[in-house]
N, C-alpha and C. Protein backbone atom coordinates (compact mmCIF):
# COMPACT_ATOMS: atom_id res chain seq x y z
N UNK A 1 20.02 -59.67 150.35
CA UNK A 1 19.36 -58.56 150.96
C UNK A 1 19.08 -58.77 152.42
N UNK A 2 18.58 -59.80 152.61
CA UNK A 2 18.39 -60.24 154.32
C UNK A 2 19.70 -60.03 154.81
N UNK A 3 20.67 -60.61 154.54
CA UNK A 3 22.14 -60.19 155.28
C UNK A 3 22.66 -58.86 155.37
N UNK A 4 22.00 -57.82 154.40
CA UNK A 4 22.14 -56.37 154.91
C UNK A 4 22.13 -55.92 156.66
N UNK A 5 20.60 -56.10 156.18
CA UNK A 5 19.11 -55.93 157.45
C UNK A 5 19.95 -56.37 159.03
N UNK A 6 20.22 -57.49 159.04
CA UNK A 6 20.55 -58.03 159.21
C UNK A 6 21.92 -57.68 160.29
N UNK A 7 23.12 -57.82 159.54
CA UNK A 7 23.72 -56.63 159.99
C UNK A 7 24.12 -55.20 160.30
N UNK A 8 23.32 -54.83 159.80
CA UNK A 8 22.67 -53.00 160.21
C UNK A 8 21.98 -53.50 161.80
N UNK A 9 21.33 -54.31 161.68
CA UNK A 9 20.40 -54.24 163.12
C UNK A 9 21.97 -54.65 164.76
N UNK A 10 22.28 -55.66 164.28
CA UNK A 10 23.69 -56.12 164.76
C UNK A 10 24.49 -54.94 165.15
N UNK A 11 24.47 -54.41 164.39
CA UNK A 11 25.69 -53.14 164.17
C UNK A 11 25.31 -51.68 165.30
N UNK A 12 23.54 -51.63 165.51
CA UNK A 12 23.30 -50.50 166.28
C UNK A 12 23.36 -51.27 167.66
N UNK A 13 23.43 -52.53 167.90
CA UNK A 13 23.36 -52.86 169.62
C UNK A 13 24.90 -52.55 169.75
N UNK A 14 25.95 -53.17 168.93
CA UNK A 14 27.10 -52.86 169.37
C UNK A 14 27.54 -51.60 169.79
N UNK A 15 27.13 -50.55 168.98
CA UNK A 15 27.23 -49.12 169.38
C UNK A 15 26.54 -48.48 170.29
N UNK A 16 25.77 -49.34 171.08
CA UNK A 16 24.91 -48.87 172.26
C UNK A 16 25.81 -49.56 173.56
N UNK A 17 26.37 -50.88 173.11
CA UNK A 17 27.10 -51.07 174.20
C UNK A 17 28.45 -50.54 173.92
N UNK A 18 28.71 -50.45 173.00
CA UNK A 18 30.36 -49.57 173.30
C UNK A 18 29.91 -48.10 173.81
N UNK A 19 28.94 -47.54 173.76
CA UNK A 19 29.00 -46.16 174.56
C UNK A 19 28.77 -46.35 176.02
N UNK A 20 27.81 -47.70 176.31
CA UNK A 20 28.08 -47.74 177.60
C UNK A 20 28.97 -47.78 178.26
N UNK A 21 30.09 -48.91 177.21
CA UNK A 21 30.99 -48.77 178.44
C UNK A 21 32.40 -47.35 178.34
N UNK A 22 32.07 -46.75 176.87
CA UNK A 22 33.21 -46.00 177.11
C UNK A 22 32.56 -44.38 178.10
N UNK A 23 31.34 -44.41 177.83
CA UNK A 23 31.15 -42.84 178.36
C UNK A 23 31.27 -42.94 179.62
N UNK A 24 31.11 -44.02 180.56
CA UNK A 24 31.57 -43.36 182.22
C UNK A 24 33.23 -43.52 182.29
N UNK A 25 33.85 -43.97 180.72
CA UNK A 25 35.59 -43.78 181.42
C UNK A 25 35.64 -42.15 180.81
N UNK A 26 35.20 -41.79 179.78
CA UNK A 26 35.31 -39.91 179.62
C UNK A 26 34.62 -39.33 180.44
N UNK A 27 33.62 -39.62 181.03
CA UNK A 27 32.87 -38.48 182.13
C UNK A 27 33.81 -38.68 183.45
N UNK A 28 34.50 -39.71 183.87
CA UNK A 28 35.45 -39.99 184.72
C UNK A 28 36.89 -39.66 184.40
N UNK A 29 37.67 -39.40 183.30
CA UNK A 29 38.48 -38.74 183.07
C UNK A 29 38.24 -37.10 182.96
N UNK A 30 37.21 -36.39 181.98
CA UNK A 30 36.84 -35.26 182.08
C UNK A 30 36.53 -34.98 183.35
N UNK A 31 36.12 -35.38 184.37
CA UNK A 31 36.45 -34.91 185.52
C UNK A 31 37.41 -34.46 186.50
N UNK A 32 37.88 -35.76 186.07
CA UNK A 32 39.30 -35.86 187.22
C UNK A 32 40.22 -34.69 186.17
N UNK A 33 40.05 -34.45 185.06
CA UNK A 33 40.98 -33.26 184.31
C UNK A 33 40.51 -31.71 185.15
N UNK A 34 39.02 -31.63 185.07
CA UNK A 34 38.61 -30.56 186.36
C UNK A 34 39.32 -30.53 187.29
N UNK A 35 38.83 -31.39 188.03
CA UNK A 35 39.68 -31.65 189.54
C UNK A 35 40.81 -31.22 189.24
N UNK A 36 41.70 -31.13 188.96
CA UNK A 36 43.49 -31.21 188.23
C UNK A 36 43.65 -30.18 188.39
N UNK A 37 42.95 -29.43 187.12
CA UNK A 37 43.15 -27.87 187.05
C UNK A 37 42.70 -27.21 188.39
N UNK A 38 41.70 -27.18 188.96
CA UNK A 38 41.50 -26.67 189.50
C UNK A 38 42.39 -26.52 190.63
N UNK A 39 42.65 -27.66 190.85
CA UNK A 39 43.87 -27.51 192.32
C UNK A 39 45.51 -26.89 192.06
N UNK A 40 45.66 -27.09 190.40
CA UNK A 40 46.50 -26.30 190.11
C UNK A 40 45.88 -24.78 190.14
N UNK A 41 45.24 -24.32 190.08
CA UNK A 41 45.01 -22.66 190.06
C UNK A 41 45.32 -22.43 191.57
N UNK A 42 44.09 -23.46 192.38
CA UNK A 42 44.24 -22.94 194.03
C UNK A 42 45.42 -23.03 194.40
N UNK A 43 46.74 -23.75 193.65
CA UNK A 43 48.19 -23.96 194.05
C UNK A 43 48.57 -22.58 193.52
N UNK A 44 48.40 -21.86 192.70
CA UNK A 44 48.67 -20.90 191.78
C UNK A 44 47.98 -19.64 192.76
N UNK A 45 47.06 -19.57 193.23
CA UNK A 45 46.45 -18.66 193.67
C UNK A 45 47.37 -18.65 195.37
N UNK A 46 47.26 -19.50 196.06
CA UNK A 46 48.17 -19.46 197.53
C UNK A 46 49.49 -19.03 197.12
N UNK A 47 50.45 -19.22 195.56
CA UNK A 47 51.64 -18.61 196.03
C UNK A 47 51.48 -17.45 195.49
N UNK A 48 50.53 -16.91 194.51
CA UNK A 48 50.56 -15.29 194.84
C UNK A 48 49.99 -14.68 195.96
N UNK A 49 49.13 -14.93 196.85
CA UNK A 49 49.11 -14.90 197.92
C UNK A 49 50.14 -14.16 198.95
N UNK A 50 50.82 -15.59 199.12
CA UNK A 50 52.07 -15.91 199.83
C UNK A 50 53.19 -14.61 199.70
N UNK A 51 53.14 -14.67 198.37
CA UNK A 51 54.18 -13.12 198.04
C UNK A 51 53.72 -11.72 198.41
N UNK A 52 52.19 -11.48 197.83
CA UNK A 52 51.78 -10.19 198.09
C UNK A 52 52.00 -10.16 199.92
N UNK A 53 51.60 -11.13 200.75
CA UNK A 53 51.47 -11.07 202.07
C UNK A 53 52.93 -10.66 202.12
N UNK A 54 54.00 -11.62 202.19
CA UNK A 54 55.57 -11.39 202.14
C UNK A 54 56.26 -10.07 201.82
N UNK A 55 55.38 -9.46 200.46
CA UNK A 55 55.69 -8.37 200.14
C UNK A 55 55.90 -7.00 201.41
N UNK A 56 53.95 -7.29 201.81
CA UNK A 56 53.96 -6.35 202.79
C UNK A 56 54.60 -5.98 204.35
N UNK A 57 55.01 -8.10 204.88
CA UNK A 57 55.81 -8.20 205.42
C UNK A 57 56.88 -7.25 205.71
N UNK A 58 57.72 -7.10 204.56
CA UNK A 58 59.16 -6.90 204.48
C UNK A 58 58.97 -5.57 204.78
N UNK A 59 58.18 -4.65 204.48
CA UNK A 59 58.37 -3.02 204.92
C UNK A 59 58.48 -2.57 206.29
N UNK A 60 59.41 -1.86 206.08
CA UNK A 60 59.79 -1.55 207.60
C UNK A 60 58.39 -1.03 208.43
N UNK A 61 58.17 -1.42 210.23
CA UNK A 61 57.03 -0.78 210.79
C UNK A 61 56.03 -1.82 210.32
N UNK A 62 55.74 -2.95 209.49
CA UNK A 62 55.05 -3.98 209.46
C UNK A 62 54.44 -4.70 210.19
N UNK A 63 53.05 -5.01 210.54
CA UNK A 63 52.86 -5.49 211.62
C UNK A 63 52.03 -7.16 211.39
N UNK A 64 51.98 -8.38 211.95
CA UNK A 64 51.26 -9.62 211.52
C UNK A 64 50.27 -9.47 210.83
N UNK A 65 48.96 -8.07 212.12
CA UNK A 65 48.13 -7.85 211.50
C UNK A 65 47.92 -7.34 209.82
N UNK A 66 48.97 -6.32 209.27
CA UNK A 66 48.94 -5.98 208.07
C UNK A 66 48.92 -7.49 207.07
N UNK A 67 49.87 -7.62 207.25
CA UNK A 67 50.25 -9.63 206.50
C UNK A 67 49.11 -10.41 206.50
N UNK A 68 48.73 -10.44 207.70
CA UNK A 68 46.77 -11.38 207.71
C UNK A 68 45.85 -10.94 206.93
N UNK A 69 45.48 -9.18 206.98
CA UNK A 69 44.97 -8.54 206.28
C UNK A 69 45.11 -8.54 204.88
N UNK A 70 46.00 -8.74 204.47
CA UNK A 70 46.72 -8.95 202.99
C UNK A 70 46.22 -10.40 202.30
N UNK A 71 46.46 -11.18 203.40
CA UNK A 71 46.18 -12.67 203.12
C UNK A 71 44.20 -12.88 202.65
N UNK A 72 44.04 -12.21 203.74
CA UNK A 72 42.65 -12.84 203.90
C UNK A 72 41.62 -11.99 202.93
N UNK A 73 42.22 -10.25 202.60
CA UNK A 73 41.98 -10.15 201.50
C UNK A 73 41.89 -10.81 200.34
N UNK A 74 43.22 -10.99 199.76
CA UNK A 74 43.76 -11.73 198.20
C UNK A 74 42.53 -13.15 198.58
N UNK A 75 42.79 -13.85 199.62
CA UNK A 75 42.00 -15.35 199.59
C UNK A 75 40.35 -15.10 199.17
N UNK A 76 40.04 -14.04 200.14
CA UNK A 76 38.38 -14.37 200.22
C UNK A 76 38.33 -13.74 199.24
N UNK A 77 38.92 -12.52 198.60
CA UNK A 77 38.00 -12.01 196.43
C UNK A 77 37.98 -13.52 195.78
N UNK A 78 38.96 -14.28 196.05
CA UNK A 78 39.16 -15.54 194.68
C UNK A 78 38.33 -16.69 195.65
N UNK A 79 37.66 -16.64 196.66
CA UNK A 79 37.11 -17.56 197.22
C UNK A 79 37.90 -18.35 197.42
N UNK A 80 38.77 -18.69 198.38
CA UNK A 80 39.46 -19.79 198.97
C UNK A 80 39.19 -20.17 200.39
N UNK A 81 38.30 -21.11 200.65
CA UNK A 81 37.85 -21.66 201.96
C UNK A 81 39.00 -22.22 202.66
N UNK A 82 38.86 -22.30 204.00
CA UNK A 82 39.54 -23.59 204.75
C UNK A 82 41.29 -22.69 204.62
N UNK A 83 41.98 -21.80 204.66
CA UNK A 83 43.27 -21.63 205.07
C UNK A 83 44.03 -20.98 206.26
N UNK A 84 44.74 -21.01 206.04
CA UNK A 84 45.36 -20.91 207.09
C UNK A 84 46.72 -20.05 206.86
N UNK A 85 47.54 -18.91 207.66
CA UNK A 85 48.40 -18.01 207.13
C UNK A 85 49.42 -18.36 208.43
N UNK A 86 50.77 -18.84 207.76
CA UNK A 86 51.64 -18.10 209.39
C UNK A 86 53.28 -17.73 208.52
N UNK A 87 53.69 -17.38 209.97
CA UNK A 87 55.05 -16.04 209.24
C UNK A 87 56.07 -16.78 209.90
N UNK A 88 57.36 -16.38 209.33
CA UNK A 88 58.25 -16.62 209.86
C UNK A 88 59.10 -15.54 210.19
N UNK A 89 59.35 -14.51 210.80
CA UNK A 89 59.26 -14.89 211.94
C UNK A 89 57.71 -14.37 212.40
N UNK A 90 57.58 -14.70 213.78
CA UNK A 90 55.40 -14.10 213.90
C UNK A 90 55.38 -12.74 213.65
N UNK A 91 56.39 -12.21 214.14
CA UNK A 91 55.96 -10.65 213.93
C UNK A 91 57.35 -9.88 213.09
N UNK A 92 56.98 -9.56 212.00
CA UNK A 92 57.63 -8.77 211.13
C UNK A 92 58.55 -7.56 211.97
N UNK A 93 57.85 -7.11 212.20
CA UNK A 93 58.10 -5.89 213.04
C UNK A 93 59.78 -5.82 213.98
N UNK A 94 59.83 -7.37 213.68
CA UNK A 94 61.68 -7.60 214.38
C UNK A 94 62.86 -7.65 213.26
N UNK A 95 61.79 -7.78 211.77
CA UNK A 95 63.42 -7.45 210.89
C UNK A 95 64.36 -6.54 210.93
N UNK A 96 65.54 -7.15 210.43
CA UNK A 96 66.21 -5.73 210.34
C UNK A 96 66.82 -6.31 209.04
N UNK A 97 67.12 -5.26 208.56
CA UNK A 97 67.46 -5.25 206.63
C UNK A 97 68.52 -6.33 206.70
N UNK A 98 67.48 -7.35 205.25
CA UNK A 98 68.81 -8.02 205.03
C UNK A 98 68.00 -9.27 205.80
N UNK A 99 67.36 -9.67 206.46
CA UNK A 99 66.64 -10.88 207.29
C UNK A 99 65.56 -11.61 206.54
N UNK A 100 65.17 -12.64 206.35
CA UNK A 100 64.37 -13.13 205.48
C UNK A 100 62.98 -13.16 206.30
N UNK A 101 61.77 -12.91 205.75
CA UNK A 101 60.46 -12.84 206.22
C UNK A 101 60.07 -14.25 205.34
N UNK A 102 59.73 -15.13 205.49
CA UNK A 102 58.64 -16.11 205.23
C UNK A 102 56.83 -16.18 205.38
N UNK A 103 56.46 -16.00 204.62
CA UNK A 103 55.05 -16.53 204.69
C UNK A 103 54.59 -17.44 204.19
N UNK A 104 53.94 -18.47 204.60
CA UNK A 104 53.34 -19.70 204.32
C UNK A 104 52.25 -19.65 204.16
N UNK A 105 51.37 -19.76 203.02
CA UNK A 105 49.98 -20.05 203.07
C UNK A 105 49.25 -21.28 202.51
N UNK A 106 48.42 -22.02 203.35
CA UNK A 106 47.97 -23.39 203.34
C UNK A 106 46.61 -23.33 203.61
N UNK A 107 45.76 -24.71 202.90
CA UNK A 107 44.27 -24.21 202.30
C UNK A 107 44.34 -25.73 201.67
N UNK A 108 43.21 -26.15 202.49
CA UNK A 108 42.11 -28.25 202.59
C UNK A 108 41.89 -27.88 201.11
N UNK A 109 42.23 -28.85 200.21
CA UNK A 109 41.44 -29.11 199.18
C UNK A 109 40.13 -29.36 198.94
N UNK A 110 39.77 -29.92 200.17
CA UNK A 110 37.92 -30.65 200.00
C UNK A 110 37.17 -28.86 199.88
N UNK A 111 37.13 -28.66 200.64
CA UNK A 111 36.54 -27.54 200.52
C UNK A 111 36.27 -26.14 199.32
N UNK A 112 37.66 -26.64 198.78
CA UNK A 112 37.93 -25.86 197.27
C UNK A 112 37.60 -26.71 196.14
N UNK A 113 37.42 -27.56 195.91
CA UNK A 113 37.68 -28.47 195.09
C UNK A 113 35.57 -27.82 193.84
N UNK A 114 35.89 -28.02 192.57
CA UNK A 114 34.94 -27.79 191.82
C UNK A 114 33.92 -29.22 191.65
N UNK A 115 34.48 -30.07 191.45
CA UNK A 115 33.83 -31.10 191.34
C UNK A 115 33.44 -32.32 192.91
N UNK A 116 33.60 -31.51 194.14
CA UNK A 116 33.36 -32.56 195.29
C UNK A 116 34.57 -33.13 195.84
N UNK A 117 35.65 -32.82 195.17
CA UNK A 117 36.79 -32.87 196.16
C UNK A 117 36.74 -34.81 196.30
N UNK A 118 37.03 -35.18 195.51
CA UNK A 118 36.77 -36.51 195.34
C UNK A 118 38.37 -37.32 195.34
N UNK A 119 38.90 -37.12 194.95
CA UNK A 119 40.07 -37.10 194.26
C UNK A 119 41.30 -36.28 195.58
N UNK A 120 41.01 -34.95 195.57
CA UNK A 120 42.01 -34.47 196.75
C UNK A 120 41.31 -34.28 198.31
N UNK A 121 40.58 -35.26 198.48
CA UNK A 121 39.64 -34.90 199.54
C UNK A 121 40.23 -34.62 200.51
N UNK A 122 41.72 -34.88 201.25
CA UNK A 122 41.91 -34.91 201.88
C UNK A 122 43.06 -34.29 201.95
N UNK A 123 43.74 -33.52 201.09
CA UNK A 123 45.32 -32.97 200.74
C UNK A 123 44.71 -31.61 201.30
N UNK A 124 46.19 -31.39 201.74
CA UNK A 124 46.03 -29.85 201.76
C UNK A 124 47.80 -29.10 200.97
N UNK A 125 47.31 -28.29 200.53
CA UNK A 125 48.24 -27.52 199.41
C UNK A 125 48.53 -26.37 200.21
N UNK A 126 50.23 -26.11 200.14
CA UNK A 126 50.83 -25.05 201.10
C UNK A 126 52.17 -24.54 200.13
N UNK A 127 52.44 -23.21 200.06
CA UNK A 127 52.94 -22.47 199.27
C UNK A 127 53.53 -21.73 200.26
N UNK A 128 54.92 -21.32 200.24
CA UNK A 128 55.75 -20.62 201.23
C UNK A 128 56.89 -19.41 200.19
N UNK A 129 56.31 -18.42 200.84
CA UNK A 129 57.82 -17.18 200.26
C UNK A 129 58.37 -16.67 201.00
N UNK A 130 60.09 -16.71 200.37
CA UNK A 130 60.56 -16.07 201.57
C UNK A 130 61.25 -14.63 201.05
N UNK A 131 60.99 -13.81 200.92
CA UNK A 131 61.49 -12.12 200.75
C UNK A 131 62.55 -11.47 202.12
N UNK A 132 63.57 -10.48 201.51
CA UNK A 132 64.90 -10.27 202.26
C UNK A 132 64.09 -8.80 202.82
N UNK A 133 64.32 -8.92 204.21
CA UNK A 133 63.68 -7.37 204.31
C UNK A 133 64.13 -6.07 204.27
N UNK A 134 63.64 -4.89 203.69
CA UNK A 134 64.09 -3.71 203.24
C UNK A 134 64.77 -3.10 204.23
């Protein structure tokens, strides 16, 4: 009977130190899985972006300003801090059918980041489309 007791008592320190040491590797993986996703969406979110801007690009009579407007719309509803928009060529307004319009849109991870930007503190994520103009 003493050797029960005994090891029952044994048995709850071990399980106090195995949670110590495993719960900061899951609160440190469940994080960094945050982090992950999240920079995949903001990757996901700049190339629709990128297109709707491109889209509006390509119409004939198009002007940068329309394309910025487009951009900075789509960015600031989904909250995207820190980007930055440029065209290829700067001003739409010189296609002629059949010419490719590029838009690039790029955006700091630290600033987006859900969990402190720990991990991509310092990346920045850039998404480019290029559409044939009408």
């Amino acid at each position: 009977m003493m050797t029960k007791r005994r090891s029952r008592r044994n048995r709850s320190g071990t399980a106090v130190t195995e949670l110590a040491v495993c719960l900061p590797v899951l609160v440190l993986i469940t994080l960094a899985t945050i982090e992950s996703c999240t920079m995949l969406h903001l990757q996901q979110r700049l190339k629709t972006t990128a297109f709707e801007a491109a889209r509006v690009g390509i119409v004939p009579g198009a002007k940068p300003v329309n394309v910025e407007y487009q951009c900075e719309l789509l960015l600031d509803n989904h909250g995207v801090q820190g980007y930055s928009v440029t065209m290829d060529p700067a001003n739409p307004s010189t296609l002629d059918q059949g010419d490719y319009f590029t838009v690039t849109v790029s955006a700091s991870c630290g600033p987006n980041s859900l969990v402190g930007g720990w991990i991509y503190a310092d990346k920045i994520l850039s998404k480019s489309v290029s559409l044939s103009a009408e």
